[in-house]
Protein backbone atom coordinates (compact mmCIF):
# COMPACT_ATOMS: atom_id res chain seq x y z
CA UNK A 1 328.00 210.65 257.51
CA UNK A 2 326.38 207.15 255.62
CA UNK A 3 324.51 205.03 258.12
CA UNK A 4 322.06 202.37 257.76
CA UNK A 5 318.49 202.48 260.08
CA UNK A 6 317.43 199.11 262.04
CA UNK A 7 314.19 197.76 260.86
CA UNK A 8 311.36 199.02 263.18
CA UNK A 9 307.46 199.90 263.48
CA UNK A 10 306.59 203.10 261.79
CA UNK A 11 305.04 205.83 263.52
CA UNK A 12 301.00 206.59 263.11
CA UNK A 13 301.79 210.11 262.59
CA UNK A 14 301.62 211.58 258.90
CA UNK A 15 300.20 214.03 257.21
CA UNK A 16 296.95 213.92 256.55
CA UNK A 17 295.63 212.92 253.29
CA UNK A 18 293.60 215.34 251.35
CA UNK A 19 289.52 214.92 250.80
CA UNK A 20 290.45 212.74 247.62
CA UNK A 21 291.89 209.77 248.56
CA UNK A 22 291.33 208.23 245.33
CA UNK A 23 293.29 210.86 243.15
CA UNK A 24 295.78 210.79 245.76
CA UNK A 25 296.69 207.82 245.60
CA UNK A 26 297.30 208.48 241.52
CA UNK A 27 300.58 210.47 242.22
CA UNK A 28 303.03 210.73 243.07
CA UNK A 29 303.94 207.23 241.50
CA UNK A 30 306.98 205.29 240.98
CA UNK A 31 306.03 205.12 237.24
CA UNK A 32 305.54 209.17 236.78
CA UNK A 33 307.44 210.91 234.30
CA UNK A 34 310.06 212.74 235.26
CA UNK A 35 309.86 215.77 232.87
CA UNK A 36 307.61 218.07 234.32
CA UNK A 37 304.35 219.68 232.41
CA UNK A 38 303.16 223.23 232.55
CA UNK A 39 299.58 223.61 231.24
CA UNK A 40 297.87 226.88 229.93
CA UNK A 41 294.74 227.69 231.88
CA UNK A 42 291.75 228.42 229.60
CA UNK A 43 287.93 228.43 229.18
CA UNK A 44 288.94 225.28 227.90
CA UNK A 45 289.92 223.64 231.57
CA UNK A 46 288.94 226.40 233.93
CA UNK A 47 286.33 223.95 235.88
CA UNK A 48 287.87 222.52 238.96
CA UNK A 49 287.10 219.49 237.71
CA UNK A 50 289.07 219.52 234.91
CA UNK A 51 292.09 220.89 236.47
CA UNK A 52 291.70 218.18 238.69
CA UNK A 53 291.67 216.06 235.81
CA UNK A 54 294.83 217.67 234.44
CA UNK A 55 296.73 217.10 237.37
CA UNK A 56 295.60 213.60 237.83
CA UNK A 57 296.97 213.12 234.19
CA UNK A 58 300.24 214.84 234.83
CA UNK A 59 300.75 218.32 234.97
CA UNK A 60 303.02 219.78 237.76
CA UNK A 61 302.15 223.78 236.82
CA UNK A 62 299.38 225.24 235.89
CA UNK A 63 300.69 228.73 233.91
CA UNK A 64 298.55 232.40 234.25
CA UNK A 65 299.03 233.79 230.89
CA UNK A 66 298.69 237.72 232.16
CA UNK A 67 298.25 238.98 228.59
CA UNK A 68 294.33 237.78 229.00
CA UNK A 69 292.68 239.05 231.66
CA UNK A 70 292.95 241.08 234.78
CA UNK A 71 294.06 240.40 238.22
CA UNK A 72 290.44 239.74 239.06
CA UNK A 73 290.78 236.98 236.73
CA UNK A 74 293.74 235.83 238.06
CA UNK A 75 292.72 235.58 241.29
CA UNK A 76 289.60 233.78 240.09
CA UNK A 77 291.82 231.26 238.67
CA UNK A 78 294.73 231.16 241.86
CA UNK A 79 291.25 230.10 243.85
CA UNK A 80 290.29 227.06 242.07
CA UNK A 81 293.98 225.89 241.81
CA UNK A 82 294.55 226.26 245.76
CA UNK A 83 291.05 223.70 245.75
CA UNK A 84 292.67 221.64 243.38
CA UNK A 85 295.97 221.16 245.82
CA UNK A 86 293.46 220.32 248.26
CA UNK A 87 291.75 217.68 246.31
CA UNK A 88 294.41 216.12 244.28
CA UNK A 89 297.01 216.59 247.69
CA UNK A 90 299.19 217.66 245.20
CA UNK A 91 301.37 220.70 245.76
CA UNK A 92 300.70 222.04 241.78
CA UNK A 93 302.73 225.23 241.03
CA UNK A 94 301.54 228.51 239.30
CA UNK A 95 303.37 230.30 236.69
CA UNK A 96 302.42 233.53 236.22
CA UNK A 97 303.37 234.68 232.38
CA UNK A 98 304.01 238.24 232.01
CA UNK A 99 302.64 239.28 228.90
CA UNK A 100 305.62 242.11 228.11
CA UNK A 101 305.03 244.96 226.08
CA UNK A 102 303.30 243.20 222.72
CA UNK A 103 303.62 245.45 219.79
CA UNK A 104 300.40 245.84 217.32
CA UNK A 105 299.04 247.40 214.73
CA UNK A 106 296.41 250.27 215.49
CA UNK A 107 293.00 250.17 213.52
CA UNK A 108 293.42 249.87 209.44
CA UNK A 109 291.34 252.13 207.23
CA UNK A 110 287.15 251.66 208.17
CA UNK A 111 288.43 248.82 210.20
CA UNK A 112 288.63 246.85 206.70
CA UNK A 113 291.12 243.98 206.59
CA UNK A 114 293.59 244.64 203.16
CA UNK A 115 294.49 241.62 201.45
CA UNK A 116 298.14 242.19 199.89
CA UNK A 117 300.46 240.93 196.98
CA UNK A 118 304.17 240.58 196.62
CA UNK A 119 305.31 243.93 195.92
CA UNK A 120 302.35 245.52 197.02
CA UNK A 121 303.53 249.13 198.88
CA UNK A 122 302.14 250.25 202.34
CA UNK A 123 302.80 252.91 204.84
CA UNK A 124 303.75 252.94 208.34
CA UNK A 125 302.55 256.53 209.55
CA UNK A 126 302.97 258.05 213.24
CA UNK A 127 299.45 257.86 215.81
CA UNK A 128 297.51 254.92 216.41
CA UNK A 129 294.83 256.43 213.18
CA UNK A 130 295.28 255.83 209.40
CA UNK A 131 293.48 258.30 207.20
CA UNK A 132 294.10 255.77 203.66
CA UNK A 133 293.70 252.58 202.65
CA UNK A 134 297.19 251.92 202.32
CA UNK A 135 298.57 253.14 205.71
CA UNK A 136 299.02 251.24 208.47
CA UNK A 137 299.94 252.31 212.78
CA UNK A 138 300.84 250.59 215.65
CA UNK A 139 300.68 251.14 219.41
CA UNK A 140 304.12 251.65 219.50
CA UNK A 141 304.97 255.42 219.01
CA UNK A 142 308.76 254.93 218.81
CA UNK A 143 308.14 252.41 215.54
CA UNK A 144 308.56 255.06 212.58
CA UNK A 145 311.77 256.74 214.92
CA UNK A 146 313.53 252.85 215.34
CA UNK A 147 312.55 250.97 212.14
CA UNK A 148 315.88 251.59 209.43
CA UNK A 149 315.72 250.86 206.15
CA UNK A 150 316.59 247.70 205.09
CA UNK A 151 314.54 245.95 208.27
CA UNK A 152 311.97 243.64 208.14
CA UNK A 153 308.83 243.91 210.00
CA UNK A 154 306.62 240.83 210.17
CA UNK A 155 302.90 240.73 211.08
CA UNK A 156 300.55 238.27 211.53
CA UNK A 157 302.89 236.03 213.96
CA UNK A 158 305.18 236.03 210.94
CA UNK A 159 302.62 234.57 208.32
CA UNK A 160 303.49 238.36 206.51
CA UNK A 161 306.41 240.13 205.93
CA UNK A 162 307.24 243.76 204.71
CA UNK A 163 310.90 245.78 204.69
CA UNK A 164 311.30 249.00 205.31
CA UNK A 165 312.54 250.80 201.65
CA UNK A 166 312.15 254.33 202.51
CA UNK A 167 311.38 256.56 205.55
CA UNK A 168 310.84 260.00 207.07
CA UNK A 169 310.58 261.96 210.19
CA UNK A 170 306.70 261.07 210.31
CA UNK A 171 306.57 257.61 207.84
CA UNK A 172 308.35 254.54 206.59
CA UNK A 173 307.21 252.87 203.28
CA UNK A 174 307.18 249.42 203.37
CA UNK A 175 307.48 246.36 200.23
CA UNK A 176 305.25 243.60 201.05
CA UNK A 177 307.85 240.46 200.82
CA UNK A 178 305.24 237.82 201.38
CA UNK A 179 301.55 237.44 200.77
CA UNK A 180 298.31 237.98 203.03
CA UNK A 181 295.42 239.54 204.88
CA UNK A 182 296.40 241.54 207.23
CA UNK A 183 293.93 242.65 209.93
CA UNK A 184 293.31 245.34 212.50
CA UNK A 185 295.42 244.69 216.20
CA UNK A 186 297.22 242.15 214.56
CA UNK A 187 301.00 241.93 216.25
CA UNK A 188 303.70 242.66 215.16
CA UNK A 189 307.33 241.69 215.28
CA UNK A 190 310.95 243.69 214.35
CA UNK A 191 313.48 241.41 214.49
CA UNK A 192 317.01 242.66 214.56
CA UNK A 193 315.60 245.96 215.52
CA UNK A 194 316.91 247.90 218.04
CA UNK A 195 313.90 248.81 220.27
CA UNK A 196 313.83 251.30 223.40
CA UNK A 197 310.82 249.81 224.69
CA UNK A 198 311.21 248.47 228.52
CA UNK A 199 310.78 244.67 228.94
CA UNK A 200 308.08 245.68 231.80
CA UNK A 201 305.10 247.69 231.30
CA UNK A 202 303.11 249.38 233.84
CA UNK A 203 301.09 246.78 233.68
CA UNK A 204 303.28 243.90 233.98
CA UNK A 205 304.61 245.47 237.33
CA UNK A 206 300.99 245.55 238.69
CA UNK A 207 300.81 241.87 237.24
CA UNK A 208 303.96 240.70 239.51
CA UNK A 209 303.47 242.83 242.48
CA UNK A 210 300.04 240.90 242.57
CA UNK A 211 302.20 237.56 241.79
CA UNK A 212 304.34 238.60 244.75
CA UNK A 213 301.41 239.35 246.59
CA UNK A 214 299.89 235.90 246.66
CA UNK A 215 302.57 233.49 246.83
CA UNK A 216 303.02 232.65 243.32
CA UNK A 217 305.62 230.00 242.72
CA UNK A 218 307.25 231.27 238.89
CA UNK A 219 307.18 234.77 236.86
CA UNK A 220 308.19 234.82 233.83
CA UNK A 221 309.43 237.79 232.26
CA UNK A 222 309.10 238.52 228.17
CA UNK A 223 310.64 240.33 226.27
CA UNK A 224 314.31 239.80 227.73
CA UNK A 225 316.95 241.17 225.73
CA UNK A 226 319.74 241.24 228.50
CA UNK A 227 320.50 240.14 232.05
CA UNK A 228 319.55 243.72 233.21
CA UNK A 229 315.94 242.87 232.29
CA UNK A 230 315.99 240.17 234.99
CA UNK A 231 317.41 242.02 237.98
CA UNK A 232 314.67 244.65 237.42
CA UNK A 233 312.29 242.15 238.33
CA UNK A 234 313.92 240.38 240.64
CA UNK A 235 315.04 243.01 242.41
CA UNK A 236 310.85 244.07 242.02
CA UNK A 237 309.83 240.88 243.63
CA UNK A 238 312.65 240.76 246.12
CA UNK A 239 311.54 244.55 247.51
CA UNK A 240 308.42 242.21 248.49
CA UNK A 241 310.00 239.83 250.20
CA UNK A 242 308.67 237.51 247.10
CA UNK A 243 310.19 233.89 246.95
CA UNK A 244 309.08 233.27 243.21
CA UNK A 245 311.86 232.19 240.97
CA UNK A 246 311.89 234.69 237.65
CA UNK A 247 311.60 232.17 234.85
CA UNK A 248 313.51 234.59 231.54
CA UNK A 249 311.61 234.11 228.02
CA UNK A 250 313.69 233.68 225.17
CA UNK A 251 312.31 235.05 221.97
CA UNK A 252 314.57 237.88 221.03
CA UNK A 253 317.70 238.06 218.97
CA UNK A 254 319.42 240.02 221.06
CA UNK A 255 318.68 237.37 224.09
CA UNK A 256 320.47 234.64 221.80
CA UNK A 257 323.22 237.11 221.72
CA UNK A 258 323.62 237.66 225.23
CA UNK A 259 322.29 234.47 226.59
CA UNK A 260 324.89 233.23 229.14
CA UNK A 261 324.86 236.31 230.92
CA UNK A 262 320.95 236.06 230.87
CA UNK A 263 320.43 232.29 231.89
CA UNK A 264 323.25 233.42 234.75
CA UNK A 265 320.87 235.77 235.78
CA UNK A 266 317.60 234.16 235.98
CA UNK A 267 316.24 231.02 237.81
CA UNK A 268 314.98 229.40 234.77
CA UNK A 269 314.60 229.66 231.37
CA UNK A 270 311.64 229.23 228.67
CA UNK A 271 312.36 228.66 225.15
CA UNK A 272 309.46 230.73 223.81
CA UNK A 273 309.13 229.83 220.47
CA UNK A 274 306.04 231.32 219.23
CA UNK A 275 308.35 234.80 219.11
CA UNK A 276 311.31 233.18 218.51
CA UNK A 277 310.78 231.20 215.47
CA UNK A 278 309.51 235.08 214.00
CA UNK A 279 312.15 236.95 215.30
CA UNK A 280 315.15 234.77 213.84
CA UNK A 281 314.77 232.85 210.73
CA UNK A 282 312.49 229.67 211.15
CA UNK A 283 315.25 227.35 210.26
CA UNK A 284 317.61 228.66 213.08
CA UNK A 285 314.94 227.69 215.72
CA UNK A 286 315.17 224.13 216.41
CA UNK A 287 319.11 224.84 216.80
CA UNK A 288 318.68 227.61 218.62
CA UNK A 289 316.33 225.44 220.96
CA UNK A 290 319.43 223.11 221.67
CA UNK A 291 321.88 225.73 222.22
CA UNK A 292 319.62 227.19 224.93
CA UNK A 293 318.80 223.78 226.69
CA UNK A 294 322.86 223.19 226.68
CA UNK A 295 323.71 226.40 227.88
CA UNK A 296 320.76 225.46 230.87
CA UNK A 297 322.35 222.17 231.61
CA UNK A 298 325.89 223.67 231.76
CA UNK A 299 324.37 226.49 234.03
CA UNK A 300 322.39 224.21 235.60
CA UNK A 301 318.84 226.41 235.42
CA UNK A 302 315.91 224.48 234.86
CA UNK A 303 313.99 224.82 231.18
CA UNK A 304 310.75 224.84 230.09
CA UNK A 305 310.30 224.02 225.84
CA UNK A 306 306.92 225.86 225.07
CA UNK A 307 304.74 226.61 222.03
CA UNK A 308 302.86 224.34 219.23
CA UNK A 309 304.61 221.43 220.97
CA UNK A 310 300.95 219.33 220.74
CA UNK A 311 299.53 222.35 218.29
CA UNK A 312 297.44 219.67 216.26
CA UNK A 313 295.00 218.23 219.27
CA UNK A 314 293.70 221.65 219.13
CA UNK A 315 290.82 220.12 217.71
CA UNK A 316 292.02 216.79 217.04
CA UNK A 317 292.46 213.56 219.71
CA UNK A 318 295.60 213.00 218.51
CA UNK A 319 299.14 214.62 217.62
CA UNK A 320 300.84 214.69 214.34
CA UNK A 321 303.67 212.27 214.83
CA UNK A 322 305.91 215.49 214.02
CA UNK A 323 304.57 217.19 217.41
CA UNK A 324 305.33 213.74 219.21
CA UNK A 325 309.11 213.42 217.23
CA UNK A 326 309.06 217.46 218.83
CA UNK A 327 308.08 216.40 222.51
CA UNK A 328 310.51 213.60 222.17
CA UNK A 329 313.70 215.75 221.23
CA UNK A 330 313.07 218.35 223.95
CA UNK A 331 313.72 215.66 226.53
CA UNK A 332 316.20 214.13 224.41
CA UNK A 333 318.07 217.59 224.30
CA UNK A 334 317.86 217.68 228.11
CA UNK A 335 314.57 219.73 229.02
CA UNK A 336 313.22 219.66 232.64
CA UNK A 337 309.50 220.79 231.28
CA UNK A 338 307.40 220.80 228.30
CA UNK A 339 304.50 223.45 228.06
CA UNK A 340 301.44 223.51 227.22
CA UNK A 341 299.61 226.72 225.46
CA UNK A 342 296.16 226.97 223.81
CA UNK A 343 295.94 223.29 223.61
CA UNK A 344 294.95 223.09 226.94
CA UNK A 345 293.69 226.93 227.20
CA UNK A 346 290.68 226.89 224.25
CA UNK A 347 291.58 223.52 222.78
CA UNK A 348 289.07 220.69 222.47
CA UNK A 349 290.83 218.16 224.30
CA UNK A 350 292.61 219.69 227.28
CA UNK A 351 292.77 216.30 228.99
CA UNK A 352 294.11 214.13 226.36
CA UNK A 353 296.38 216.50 225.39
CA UNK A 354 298.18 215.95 228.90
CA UNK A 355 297.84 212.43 228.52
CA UNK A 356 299.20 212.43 225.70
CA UNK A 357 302.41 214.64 226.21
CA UNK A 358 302.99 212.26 229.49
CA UNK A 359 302.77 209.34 227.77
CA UNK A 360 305.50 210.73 225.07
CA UNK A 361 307.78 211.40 228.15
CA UNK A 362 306.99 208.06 229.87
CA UNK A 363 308.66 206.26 226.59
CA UNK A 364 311.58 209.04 225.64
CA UNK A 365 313.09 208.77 228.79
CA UNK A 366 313.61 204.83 228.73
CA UNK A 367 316.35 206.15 226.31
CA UNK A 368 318.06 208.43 229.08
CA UNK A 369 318.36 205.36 231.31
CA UNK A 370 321.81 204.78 230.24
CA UNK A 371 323.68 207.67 230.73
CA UNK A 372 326.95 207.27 232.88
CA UNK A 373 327.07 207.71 236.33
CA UNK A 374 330.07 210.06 235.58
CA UNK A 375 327.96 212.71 233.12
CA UNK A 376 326.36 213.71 236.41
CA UNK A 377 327.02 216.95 238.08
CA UNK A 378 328.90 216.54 241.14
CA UNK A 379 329.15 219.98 242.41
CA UNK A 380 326.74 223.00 242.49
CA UNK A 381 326.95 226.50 243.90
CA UNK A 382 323.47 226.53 245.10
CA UNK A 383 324.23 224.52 247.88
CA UNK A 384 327.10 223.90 250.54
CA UNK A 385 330.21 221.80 248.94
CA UNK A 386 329.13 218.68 251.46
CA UNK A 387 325.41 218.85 250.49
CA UNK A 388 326.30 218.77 246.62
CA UNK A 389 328.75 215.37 247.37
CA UNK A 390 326.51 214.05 249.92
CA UNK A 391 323.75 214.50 247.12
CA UNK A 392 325.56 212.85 244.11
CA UNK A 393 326.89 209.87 245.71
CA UNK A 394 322.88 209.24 246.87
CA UNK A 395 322.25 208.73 243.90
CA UNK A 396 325.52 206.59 243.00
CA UNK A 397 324.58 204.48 246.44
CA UNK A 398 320.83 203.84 245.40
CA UNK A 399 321.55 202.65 242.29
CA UNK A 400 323.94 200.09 243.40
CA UNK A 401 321.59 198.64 246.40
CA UNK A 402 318.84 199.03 244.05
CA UNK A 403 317.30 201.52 246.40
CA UNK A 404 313.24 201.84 245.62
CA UNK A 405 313.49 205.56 246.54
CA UNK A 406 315.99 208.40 247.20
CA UNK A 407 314.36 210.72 250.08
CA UNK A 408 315.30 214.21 249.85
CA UNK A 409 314.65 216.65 252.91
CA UNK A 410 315.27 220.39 251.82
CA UNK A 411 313.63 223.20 253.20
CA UNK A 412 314.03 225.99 250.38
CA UNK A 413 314.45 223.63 247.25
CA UNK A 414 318.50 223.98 246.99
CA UNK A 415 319.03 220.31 247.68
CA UNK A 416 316.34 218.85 245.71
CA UNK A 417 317.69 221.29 243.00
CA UNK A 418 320.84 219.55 242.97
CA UNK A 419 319.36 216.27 243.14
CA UNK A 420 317.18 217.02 240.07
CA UNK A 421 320.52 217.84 237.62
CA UNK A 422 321.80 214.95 238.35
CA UNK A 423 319.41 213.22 235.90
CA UNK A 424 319.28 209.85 238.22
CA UNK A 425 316.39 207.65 237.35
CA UNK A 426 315.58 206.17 240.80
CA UNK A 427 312.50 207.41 241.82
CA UNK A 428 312.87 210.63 244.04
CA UNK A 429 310.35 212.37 246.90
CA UNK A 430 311.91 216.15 247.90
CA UNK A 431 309.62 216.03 251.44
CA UNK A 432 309.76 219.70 253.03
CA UNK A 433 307.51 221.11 255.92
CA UNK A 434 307.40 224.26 253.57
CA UNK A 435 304.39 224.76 250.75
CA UNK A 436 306.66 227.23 248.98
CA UNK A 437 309.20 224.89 248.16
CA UNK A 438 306.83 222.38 247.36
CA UNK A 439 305.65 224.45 244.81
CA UNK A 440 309.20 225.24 243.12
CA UNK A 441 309.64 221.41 243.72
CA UNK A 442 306.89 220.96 240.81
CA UNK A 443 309.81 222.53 237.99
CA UNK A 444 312.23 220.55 239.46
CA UNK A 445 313.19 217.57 237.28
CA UNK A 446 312.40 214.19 238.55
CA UNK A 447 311.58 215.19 242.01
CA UNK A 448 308.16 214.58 243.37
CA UNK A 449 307.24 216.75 246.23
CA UNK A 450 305.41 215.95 249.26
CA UNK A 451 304.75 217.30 252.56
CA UNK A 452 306.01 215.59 255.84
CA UNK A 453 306.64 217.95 258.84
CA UNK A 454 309.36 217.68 261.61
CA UNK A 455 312.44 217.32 259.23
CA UNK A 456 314.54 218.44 262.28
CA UNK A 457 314.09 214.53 263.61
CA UNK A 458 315.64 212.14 261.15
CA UNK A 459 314.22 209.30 263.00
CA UNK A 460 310.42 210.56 263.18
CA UNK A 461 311.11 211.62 259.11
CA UNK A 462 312.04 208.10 258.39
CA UNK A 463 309.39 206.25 260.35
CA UNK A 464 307.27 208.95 257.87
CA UNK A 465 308.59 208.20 254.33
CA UNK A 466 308.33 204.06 255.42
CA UNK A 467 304.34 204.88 256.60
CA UNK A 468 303.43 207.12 253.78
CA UNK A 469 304.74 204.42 250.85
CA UNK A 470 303.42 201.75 252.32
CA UNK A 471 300.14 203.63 252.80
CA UNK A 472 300.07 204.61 248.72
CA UNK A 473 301.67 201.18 247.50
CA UNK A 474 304.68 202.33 246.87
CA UNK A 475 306.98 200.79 248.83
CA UNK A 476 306.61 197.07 250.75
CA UNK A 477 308.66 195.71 253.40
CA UNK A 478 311.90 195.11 252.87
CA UNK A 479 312.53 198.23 250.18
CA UNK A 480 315.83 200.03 250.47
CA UNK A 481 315.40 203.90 250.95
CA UNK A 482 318.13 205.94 250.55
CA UNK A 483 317.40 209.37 252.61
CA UNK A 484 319.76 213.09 252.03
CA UNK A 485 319.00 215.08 255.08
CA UNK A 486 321.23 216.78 258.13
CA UNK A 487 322.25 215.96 261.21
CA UNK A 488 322.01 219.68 263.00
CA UNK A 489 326.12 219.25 263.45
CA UNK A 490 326.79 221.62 260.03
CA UNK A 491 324.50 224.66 259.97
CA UNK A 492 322.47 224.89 256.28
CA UNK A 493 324.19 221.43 255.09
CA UNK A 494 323.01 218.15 254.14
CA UNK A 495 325.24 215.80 255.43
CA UNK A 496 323.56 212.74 256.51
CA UNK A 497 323.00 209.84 253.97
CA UNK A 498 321.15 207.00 255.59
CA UNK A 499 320.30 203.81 253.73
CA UNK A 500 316.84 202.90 255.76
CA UNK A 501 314.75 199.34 255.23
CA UNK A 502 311.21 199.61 254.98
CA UNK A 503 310.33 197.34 258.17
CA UNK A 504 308.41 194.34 258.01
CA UNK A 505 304.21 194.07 259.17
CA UNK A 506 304.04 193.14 262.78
């Protein structure tokens, strides 16, 4: 159904804004990026006034890396983010990182770091104790059972490498292949081994039943080496009655192997390529990187890009123009998120490192402007056949009236979902009554979430939208509005598109 709405006086009743009026009013804007950013929380931003700051800057999720810390600590952290959302009124989402099961070595000999040559020999030895100088262990007791001869095993997050030469029931010697120190606990990484190891530990089940437990938005699962590994978890998080989407990490060769079937399975994808970049050669890992954002796009699951993307303003104000060329091409290749890691965790400059990233994605997109009206995607399975056309022809309808805003009303994310793959560049608001799919809202390309209740009356949700922009400057009388909501007629379908003028003071 496509209707127009007479000009009239809109309503007094909105939702309240939050304590800080004047980072309100910041965002959502008309001039926000539309890649999303996940940030790393650290000692580095774990103030609530720096969070604050973060989100004023930009960043949509904040990220729980479980592989530091306890629950305690995550809860510590969950609490200051739930005061942020109250004092930025900005629905910020919370990834929760699983940490997987990380493979290191044990202790070296007197705790003494060995500095080794090309050529140099060492030896992997059962136990988590070396009784020479020249033996090394690891915390994984299957290692000496699964390594062959002929693999590689790096260490050091693949700064040192060493292949297997020889091995028996209770060793496997090892030629150093490239030069370094190598240290006690530091990790380690098999790639193209075949590993038993389950891509949950105990203590990443503890880790999402907690997540489950208190309403966390994403969980991302490591290690995933095959679709299996994400119905564990989901099926985990669904026993729970859990609405967090299970973002899939993909740093394993045998995840590149197997990856349609895997990004069919999850809700999202990360290209984690901190393990990634060690477990395949280097030079496969910026193609690699595209093949996963296509395979995304054609499967239409949102993806985060994540590691060393701004690794430089560690300690530095600035990016190389390498990391900013890096930012750039994720968006280019079609990401819906950048991420974030330890330069706004322990870096120096947590604040103008999200500045900075935003800014990069505030000038890359200008170049996405362009693309065709047909390249969109008309149809998606998430959602009812009429809500998918109803959707894309929105978007076709507010580019032609030269809408100011496209108003999506979704109650579990499904529509806005759809609206976000388009790729459409007029400026989009998913409104729910629902702080859960807020939340998921914050992944969702493009779409800026906010909170108006009553989405059962079109009329009263209208009169809302026209209030609330003119209340934050965003839209002025006479501003087209093109609104996707339902008319009650089709159970679970969107299939009212209403082209609405923002009336005129009285």
């Amino acid at each position: 159904m496509l209707t127009t709405t007479p000009v009239f006086e809109p309503a007094l009743s909105i939702v309240p804004m939050t304590a800080s009026e004047s980072m309100n009013s910041a965002r959502p804007s008309l001039n926000e990026a539309r890649t999303k950013i996940v940030a790393t929380v650290g000692p580095a931003c774990s103030s609530i006034e720096t969070l604050s700051e973060l989100v004023k800057n930009g960043v949509d999720i904040f990220r729980i890396n479980a592989a530091h810390g306890k629950t305690a600590d995550f809860e510590a952290t969950l609490a200051k983010i739930k005061e942020v959302r109250e004092r930025t009124g900005t629905p910020v989402g919370v990834l929760l990182d699983l940490a997987g099961p990380k493979i290191r070595l044990g202790g070296l000999f007197q705790d003494s770091p060995i500095d080794v040559e090309v050529g140099k020999v060492l030896k992997f030895v059962r136990g988590e104790t070396v009784a020479a100088a020249d033996q090394l262990c690891s915390n994984y007791s299957r290692l000496v059972d699964e390594v062959q001869v002929g693999d590689r095993i790096m260490l050091a997050d693949g700064t040192i490498s060493l292949q297997a030469i020889d091995k028996n029931k209770d060793s496997v010697t090892c030629r150093v292949l490239t030069s370094g120190t190598i240290r006690s606990r530091q990790g380690i990484n098999l790639p193209g081994v075949a590993l038993s190891v389950s891509a949950m530990r105990p203590e990443d089940i503890e880790n999402a039943i907690w997540g489950a437990r208190n309403e966390i938005d994403f969980i991302s699962l490591s290690f995933v080496r095959s679709a299996q590994d994400v119905y564990s978890l989901k099926n985990l998080l669904s026993s729970l009655d859990s609405q967090a989407l299970v973002i899939a990490k993909i740093e394993k060769r045998e995840a590149l192997d197997r990856l349609e079937q895997i990004v069919e399975a999850a809700d999202g994808v990360m290209v984690a390529r901190g393990d990634l970049g060690v477990e395949i050669d280097v030079a496969e890992t910026p193609v690699a990187q595209k093949r996963i954002i296509a395979v995304c796009r054609e499967k239409l699951k949102p993806v985060i890009v994540a590691t060393q993307m701004l690794e430089s303003m560690h300690h530095n104000r600035r990016p190389t123009r390498a990391e900013a060329s890096d930012v750039a091409n994720a968006i280019l290749d079609g990401a819906d998120a950048c991420m974030l890691s330890g330069e706004t965790a322990i870096g120096d400059y947590p604040v103008q490192a999200v500045e900075t990233m935003n800014r990069i994605m505030l000038f890359t997109e200008q170049l996405l402007r362009d693309q065709p009206p047909s390249a969109r995607v008309k149809v998606f399975d998430r959602v009812h056949p009429i809500t998918s056309a109803v959707t894309h022809n929105a978007a076709n309808i507010a580019e032609a009236i030269g809408a100011k805003l496209v108003v999506v009303a979704s109650r579990t994310g499904g529509t806005a979902w759809v609206k976000s793959k388009q790729r459409n560049f007029t400026p989009t608001v998913g409104v729910s009554d629902s702080d859960v799919t807020l939340r998921r809202m914050s992944l969702f390309w493009g779409i800026m979430p906010q909170k108006i209740d009553n989405l059962d009356n079109p009329t009263h949700l209208f009169e809302e939208v026209s209030r609330w922009g003119r209340t934050n400057g965003i839209l002025s009388p006479g501003d087209h509005v093109v609104f996707v909501t339902g008319t009650g007629v089709i159970d679970h379908t969107h299939n009212l598109l209403v082209v609405h003028q923002v009336p005129a003071d009285t």
